[in-house]
PDB file of N, CA and C in Angstrom:
ATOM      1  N   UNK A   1     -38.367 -12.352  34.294  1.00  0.00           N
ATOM      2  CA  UNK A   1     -36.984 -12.130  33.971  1.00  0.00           C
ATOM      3  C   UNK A   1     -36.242 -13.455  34.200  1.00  0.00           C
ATOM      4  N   UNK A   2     -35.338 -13.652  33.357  1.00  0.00           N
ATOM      5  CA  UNK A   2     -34.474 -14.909  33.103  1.00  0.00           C
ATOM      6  C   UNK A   2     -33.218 -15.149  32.893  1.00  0.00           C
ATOM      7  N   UNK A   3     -32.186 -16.014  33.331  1.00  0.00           N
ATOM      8  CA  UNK A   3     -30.911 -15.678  33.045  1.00  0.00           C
ATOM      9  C   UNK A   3     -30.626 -17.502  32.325  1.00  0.00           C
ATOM     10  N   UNK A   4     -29.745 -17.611  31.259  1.00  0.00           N
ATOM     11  CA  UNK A   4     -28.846 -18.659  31.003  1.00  0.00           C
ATOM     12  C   UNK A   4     -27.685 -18.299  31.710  1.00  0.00           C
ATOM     13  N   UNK A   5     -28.154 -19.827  31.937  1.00  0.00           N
ATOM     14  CA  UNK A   5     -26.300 -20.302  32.477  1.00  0.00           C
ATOM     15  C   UNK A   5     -25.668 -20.848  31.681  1.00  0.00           C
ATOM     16  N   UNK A   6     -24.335 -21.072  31.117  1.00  0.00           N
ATOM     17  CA  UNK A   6     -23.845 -21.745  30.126  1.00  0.00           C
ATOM     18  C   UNK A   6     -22.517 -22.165  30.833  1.00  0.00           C
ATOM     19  N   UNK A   7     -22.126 -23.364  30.359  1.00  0.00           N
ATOM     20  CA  UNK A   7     -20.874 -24.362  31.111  1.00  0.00           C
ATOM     21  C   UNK A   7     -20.546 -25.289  29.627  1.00  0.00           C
ATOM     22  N   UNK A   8     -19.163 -25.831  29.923  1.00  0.00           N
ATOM     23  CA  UNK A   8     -18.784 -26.150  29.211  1.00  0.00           C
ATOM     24  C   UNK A   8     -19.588 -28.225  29.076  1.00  0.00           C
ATOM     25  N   UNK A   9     -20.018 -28.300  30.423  1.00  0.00           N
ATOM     26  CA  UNK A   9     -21.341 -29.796  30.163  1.00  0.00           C
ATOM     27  C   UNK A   9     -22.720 -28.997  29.870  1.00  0.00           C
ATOM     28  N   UNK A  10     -23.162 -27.956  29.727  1.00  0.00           N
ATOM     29  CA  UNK A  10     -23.913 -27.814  28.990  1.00  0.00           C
ATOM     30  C   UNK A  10     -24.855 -26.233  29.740  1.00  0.00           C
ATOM     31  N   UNK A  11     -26.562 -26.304  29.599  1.00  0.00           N
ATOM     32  CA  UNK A  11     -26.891 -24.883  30.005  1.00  0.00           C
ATOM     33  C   UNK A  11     -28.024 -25.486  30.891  1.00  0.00           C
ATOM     34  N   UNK A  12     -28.443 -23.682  31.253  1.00  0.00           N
ATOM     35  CA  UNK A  12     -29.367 -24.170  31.821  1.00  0.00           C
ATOM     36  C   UNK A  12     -30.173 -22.666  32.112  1.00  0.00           C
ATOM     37  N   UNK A  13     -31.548 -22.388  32.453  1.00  0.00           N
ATOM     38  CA  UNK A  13     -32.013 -21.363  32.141  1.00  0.00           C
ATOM     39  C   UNK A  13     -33.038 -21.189  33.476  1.00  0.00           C
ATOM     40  N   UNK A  14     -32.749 -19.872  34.265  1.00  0.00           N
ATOM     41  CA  UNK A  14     -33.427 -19.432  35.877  1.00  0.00           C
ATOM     42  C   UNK A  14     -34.518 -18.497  35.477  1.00  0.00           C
ATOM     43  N   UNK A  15     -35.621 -19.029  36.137  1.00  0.00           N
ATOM     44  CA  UNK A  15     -36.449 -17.556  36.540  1.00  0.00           C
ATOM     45  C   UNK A  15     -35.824 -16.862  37.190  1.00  0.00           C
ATOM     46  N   UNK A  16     -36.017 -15.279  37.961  1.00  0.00           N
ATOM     47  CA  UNK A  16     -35.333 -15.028  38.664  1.00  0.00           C
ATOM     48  C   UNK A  16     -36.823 -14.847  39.491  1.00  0.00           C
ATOM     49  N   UNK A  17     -37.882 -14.154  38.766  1.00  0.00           N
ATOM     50  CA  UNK A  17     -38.574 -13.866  39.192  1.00  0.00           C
ATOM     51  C   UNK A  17     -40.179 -14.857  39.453  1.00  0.00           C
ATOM     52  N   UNK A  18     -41.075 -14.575  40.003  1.00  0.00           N
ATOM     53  CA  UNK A  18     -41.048 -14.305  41.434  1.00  0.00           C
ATOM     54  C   UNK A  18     -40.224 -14.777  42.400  1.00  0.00           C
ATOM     55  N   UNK A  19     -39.755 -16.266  42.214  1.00  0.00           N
ATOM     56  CA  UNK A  19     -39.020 -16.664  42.596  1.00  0.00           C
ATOM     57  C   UNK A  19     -38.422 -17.356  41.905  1.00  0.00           C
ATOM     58  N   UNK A  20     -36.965 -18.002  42.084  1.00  0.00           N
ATOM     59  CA  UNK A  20     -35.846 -17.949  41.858  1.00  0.00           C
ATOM     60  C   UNK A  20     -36.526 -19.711  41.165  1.00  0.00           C
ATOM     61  N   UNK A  21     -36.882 -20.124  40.194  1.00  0.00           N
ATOM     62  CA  UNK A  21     -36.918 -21.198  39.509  1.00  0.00           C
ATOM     63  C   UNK A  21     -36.331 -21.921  38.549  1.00  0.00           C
ATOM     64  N   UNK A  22     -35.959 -23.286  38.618  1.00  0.00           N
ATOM     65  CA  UNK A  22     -35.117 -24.023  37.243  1.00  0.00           C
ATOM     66  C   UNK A  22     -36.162 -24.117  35.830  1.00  0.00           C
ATOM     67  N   UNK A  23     -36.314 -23.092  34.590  1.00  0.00           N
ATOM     68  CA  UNK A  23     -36.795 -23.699  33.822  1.00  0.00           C
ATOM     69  C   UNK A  23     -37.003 -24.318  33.123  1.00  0.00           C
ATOM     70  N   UNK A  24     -35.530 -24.853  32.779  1.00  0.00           N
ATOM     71  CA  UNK A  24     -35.412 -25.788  31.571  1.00  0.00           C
ATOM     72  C   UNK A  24     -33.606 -25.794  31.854  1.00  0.00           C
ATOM     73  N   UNK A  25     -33.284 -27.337  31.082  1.00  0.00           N
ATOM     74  CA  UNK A  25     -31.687 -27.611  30.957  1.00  0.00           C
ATOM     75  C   UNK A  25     -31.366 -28.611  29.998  1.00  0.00           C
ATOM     76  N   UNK A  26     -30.214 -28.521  29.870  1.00  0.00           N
ATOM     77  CA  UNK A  26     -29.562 -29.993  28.729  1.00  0.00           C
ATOM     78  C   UNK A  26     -28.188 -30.026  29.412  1.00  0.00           C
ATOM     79  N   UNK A  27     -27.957 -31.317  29.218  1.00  0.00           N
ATOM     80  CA  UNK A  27     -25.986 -31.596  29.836  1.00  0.00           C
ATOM     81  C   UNK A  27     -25.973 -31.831  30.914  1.00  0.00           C
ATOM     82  N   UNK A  28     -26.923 -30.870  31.962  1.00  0.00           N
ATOM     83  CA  UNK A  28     -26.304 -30.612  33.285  1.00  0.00           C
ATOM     84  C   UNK A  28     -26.610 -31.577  34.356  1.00  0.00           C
ATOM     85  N   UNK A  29     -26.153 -32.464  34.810  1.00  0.00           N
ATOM     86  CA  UNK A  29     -26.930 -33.622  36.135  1.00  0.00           C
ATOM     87  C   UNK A  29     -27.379 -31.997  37.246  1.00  0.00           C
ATOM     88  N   UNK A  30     -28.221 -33.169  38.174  1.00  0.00           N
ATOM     89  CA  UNK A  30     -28.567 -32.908  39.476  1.00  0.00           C
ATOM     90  C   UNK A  30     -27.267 -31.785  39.927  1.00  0.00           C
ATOM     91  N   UNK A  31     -26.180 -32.609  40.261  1.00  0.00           N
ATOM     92  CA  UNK A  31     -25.252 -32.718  41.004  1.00  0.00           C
ATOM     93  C   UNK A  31     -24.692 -31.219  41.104  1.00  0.00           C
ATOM     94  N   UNK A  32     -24.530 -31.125  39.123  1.00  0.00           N
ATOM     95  CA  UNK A  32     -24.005 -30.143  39.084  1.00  0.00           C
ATOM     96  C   UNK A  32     -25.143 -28.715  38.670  1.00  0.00           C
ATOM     97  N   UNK A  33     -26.230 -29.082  38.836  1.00  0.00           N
ATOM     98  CA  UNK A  33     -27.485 -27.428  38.712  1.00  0.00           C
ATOM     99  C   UNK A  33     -27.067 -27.703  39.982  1.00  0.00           C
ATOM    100  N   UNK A  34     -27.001 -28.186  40.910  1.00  0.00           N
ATOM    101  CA  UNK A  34     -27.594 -27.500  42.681  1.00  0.00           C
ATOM    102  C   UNK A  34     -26.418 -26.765  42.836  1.00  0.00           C
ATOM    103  N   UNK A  35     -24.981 -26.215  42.900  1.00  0.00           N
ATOM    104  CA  UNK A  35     -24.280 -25.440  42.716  1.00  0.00           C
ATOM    105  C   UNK A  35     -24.611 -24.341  41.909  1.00  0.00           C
ATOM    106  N   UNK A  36     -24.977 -24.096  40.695  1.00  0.00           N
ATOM    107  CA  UNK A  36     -25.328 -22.981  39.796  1.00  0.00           C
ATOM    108  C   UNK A  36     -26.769 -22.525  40.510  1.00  0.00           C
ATOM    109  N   UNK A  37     -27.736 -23.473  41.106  1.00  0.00           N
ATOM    110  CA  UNK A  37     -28.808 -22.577  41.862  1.00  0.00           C
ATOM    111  C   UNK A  37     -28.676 -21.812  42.902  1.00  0.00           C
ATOM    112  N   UNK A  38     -27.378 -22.179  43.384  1.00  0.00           N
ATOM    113  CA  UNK A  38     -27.306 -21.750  44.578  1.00  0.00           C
ATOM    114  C   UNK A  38     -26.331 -20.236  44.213  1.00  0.00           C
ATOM    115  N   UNK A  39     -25.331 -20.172  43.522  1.00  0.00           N
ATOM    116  CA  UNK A  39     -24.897 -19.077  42.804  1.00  0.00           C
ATOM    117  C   UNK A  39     -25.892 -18.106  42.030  1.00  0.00           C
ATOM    118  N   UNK A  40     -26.710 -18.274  41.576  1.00  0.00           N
ATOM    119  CA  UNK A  40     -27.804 -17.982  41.521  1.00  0.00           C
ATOM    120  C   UNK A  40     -28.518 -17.414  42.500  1.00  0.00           C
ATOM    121  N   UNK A  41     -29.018 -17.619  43.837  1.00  0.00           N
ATOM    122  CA  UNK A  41     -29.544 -17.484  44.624  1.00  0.00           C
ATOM    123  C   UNK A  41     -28.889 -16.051  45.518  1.00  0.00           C
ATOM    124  N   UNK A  42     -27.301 -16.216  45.342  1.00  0.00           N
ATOM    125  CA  UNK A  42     -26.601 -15.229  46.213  1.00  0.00           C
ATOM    126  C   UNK A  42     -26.729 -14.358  45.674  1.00  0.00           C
ATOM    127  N   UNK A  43     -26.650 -14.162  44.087  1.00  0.00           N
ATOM    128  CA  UNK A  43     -26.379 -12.977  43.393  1.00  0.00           C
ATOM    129  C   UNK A  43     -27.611 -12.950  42.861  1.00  0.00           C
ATOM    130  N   UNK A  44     -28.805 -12.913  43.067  1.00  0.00           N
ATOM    131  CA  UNK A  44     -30.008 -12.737  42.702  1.00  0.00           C
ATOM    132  C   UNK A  44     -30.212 -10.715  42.532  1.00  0.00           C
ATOM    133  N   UNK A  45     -30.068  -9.860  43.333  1.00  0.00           N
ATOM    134  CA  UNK A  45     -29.841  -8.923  43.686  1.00  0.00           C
ATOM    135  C   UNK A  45     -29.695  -8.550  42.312  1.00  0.00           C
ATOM    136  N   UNK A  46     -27.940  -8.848  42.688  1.00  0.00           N
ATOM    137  CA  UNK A  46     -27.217  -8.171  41.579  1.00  0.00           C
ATOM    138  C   UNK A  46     -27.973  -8.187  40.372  1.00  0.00           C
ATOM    139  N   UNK A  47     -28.173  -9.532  39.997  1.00  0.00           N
ATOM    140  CA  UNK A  47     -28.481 -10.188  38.488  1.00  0.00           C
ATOM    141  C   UNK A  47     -29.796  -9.418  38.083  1.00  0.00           C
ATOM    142  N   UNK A  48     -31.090  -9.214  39.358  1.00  0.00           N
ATOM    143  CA  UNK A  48     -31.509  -8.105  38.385  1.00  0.00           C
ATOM    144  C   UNK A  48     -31.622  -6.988  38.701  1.00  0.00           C
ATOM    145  N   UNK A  49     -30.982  -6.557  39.414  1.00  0.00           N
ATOM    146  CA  UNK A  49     -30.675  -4.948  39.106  1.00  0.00           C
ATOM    147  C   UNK A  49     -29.402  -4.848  37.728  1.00  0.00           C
ATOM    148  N   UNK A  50     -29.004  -6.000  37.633  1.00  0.00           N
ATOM    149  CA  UNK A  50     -27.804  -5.414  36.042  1.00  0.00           C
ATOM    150  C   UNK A  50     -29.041  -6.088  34.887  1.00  0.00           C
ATOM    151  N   UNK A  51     -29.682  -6.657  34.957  1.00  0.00           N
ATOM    152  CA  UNK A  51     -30.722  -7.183  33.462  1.00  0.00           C
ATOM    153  C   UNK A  51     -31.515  -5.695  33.450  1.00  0.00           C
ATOM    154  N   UNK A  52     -31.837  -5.557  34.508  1.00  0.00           N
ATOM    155  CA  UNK A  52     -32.929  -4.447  34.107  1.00  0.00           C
ATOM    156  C   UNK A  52     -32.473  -2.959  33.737  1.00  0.00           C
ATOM    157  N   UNK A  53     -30.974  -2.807  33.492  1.00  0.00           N
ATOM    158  CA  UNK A  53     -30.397  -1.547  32.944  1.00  0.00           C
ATOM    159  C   UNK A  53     -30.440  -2.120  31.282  1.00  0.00           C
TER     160      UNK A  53
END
């Protein structure tokens, strides 16, 4: 299971599963994925218990 992220510098695309991995991106520096992983990380839960409805 997988989520895009989308921003206005560009995307970027998470495993969620098994664990929480960066698979691929365009636009985005370092700087700014380690914020979206980490948002990512909190709401992991949520994100798939709402994909999997």
């Amino acid at each position: 299971m997988h989520i895009h992220v989308v921003s206005p510098d560009g995307e970027a695309k998470f495993w969620l599963e098994p664990t929480i991995s960066l698979a691929n991106f365009y636009g985005l520096t370092k700087k700014k994925l380690n914020p979206l992983r980490k948002t990512v990380e909190r709401h992991k839960n949520y994100l798939s218990s709402t994909l999997l409805i």
